[in-house]
C-alpha atoms as a PDB file:
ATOM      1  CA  UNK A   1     -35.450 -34.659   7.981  1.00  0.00           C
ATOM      2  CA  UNK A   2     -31.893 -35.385   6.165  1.00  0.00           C
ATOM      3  CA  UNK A   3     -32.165 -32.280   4.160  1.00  0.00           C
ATOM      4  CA  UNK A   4     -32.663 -30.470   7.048  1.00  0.00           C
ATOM      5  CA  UNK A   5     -29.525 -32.097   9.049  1.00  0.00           C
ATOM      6  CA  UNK A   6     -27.112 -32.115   6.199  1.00  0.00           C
ATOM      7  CA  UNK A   7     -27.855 -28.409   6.040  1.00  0.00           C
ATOM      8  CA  UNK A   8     -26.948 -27.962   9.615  1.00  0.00           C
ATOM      9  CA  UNK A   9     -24.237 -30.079   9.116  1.00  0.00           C
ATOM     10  CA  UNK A  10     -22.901 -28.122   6.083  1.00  0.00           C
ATOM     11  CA  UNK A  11     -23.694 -24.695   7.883  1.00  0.00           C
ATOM     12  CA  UNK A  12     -21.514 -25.886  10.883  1.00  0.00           C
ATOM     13  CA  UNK A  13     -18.355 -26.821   8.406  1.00  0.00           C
ATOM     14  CA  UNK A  14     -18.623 -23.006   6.733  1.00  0.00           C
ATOM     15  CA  UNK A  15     -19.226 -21.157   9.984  1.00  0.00           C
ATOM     16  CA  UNK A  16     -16.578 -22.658  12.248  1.00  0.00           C
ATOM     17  CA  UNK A  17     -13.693 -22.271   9.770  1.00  0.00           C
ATOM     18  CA  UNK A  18     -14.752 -18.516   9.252  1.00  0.00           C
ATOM     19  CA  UNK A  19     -14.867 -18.185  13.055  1.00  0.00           C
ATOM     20  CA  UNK A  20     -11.564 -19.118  13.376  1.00  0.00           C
ATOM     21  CA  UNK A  21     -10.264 -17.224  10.741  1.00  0.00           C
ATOM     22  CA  UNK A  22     -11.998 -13.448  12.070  1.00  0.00           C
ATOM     23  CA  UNK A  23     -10.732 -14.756  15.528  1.00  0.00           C
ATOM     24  CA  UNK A  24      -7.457 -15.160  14.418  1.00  0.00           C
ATOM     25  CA  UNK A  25      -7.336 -11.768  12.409  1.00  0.00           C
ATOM     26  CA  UNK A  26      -8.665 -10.040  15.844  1.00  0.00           C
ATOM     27  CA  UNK A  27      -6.153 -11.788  17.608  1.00  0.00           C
ATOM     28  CA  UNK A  28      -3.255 -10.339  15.206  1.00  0.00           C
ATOM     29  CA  UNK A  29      -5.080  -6.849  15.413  1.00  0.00           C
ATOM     30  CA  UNK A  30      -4.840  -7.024  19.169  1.00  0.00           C
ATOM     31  CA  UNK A  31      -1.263  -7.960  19.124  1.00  0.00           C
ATOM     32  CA  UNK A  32      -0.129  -4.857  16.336  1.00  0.00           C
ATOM     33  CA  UNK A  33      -1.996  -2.236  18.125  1.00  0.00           C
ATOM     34  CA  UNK A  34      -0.949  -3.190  21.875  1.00  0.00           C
END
């Protein structure tokens, strides 16, 4: 039960700072090519 809960935990710290950083590169796309 842990393992599986500090793997959610650990897949939730890696996938919300890559979210942010592809939103933030779509957001500068969006900005050069309007």
């Amino acid at each position: 039960r842990w393992n599986i809960a500090r793997q959610i935990l650990i897949a939730w710290f890696v996938t919300i700072p890559s979210a942010a950083f592809a939103a933030m590169i779509v957001y500068k796309l969006i900005i050069i090519f309007l």
